[in-house]
N, C-alpha and C. Protein backbone atom coordinates (compact mmCIF):
# COMPACT_ATOMS: atom_id res chain seq x y z
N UNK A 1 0.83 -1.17 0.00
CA UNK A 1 0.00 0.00 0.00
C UNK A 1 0.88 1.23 0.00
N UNK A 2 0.59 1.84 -0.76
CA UNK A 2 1.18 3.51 -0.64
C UNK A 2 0.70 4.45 0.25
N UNK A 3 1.35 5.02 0.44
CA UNK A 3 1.11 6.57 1.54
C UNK A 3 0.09 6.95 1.16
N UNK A 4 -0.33 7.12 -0.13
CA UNK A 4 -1.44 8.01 -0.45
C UNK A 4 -3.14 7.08 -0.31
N UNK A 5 -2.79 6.01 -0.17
CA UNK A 5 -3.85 4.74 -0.57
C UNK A 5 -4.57 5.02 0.84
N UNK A 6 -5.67 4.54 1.05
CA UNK A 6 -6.59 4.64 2.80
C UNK A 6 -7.59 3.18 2.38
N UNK A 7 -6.94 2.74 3.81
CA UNK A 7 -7.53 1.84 3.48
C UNK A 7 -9.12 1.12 3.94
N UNK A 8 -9.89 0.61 3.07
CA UNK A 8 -11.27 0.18 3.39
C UNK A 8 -12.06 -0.78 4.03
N UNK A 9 -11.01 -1.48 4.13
CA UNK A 9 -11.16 -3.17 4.86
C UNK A 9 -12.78 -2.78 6.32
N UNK A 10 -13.68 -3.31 6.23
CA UNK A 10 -14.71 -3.19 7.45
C UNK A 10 -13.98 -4.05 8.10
N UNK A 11 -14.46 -3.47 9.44
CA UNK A 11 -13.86 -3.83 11.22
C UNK A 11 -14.28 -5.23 11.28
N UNK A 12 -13.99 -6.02 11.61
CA UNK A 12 -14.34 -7.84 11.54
C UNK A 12 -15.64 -7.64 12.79
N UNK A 13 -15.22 -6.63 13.65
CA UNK A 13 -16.48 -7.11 14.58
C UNK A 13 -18.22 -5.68 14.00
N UNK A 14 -17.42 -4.59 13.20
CA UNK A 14 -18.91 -4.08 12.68
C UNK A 14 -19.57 -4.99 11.60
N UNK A 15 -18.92 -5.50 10.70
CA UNK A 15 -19.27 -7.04 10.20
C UNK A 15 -20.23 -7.99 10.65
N UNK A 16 -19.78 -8.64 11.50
CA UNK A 16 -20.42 -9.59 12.67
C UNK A 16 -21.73 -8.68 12.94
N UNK A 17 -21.80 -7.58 13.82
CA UNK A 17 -22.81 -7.20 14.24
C UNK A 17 -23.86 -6.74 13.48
N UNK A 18 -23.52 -6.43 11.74
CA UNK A 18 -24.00 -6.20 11.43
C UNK A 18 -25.00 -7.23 10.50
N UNK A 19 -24.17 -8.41 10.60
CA UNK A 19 -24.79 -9.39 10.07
C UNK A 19 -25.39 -10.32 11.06
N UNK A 20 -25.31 -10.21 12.38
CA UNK A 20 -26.26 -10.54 13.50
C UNK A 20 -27.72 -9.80 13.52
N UNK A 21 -27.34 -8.42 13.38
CA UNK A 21 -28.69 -7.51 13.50
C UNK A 21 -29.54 -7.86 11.89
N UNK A 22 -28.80 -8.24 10.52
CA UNK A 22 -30.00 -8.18 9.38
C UNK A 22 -30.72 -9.82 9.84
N UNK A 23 -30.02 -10.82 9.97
CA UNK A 23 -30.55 -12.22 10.83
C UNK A 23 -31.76 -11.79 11.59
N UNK A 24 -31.88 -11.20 12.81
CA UNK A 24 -32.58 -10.94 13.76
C UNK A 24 -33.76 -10.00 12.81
N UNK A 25 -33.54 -9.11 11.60
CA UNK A 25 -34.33 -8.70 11.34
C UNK A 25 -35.35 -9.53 10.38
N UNK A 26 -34.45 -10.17 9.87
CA UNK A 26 -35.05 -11.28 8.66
C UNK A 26 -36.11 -12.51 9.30
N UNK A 27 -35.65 -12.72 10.74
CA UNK A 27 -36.42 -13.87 11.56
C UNK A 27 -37.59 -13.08 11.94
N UNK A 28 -37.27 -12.04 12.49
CA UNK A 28 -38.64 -11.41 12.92
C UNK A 28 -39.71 -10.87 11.81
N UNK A 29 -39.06 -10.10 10.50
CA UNK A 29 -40.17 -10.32 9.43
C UNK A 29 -40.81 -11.82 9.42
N UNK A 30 -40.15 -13.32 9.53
CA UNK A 30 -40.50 -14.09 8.81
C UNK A 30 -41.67 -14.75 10.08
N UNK A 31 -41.57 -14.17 11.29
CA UNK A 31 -42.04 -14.34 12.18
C UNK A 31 -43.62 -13.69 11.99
N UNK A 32 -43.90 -12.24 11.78
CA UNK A 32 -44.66 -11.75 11.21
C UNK A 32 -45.46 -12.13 10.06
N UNK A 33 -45.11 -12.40 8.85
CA UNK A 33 -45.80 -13.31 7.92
C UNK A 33 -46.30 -14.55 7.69
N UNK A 34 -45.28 -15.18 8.66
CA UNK A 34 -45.82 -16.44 9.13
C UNK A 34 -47.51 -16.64 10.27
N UNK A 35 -47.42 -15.03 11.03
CA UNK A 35 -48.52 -15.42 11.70
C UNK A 35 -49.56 -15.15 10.87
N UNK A 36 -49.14 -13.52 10.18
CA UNK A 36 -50.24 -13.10 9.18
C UNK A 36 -50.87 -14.29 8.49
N UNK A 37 -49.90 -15.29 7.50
CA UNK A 37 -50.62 -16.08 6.68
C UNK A 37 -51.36 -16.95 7.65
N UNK A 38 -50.75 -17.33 8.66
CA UNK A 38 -51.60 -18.67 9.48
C UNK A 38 -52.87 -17.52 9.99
N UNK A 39 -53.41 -16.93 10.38
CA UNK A 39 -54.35 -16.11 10.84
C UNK A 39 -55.12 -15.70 9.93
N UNK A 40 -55.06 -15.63 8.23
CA UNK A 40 -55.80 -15.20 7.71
C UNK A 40 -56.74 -16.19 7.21
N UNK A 41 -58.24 -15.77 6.97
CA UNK A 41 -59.31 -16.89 6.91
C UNK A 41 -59.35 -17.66 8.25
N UNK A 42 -58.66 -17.44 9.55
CA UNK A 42 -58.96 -18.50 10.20
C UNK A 42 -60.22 -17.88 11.04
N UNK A 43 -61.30 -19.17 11.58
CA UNK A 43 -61.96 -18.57 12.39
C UNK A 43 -61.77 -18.31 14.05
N UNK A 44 -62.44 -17.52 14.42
CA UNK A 44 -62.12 -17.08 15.56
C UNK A 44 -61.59 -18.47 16.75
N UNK A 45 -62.93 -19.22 16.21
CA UNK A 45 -62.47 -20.35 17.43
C UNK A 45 -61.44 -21.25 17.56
N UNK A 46 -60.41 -21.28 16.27
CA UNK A 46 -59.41 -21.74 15.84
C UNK A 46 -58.18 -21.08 15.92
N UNK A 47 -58.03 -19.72 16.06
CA UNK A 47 -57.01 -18.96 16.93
C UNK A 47 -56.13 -19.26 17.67
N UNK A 48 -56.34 -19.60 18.78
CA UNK A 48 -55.77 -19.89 19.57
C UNK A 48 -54.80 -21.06 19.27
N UNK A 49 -55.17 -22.03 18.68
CA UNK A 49 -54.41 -23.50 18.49
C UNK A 49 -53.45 -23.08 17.09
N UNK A 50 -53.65 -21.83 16.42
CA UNK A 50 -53.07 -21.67 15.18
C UNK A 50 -51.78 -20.61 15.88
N UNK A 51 -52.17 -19.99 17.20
CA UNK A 51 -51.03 -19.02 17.38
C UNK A 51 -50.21 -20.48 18.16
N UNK A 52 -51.18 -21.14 18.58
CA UNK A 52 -49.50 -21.51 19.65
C UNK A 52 -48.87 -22.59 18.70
N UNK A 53 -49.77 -23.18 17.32
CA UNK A 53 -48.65 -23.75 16.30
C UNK A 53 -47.24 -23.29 15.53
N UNK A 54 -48.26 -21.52 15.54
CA UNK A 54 -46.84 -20.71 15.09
C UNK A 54 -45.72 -20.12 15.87
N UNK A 55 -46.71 -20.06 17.24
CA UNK A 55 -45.17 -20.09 18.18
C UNK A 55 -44.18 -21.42 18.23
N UNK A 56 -44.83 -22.45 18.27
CA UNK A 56 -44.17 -23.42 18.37
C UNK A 56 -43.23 -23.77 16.74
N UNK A 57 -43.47 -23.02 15.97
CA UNK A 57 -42.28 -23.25 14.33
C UNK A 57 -41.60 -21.67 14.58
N UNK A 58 -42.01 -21.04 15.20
CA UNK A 58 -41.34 -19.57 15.54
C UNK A 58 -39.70 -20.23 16.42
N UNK A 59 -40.18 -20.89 17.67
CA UNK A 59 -39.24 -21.17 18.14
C UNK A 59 -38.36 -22.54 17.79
N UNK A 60 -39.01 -23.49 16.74
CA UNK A 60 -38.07 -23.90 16.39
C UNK A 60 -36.89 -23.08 14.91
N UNK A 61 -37.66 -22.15 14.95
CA UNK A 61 -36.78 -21.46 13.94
C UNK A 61 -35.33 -20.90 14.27
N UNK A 62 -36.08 -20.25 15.58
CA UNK A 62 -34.82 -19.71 16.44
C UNK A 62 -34.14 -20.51 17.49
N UNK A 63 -34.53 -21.62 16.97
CA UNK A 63 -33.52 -22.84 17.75
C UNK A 63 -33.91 -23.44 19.22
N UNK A 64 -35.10 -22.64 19.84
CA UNK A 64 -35.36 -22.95 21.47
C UNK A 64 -36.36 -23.99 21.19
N UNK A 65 -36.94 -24.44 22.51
CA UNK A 65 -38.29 -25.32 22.55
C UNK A 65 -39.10 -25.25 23.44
């Protein structure tokens, strides 16, 4: 590199964080559409068993149980 050159290389850890935070954003959209579609057309009395199906693929998404 020359004196005059500056260099561009991103920080290894703004990197990381920044590709932690689009993850976290991408799960939680998919979290959102996932309930939207399971909720739409459903009837009322069926609710309930349709949210806690999508909690239950919510959290296997994000790895817990």
């Amino acid at each position: 590199m020359g004196a005059d050159e500056e260099r561009t290389d991103m920080d290894p850890l703004l990197a990381g964080l920044l590709t932690t935070l689009a993850l976290v954003v991408i799960v939680a959209i998919a979290a959102v559409l996932i309930t939207h579609f399971a909720l739409r057309d459903t009837d009322s009395t069926h609710r309930a068993a349709v949210l806690e199906s999508v909690a239950a693929v919510i959290r296997a998404i994000r790895g817990k149980r």
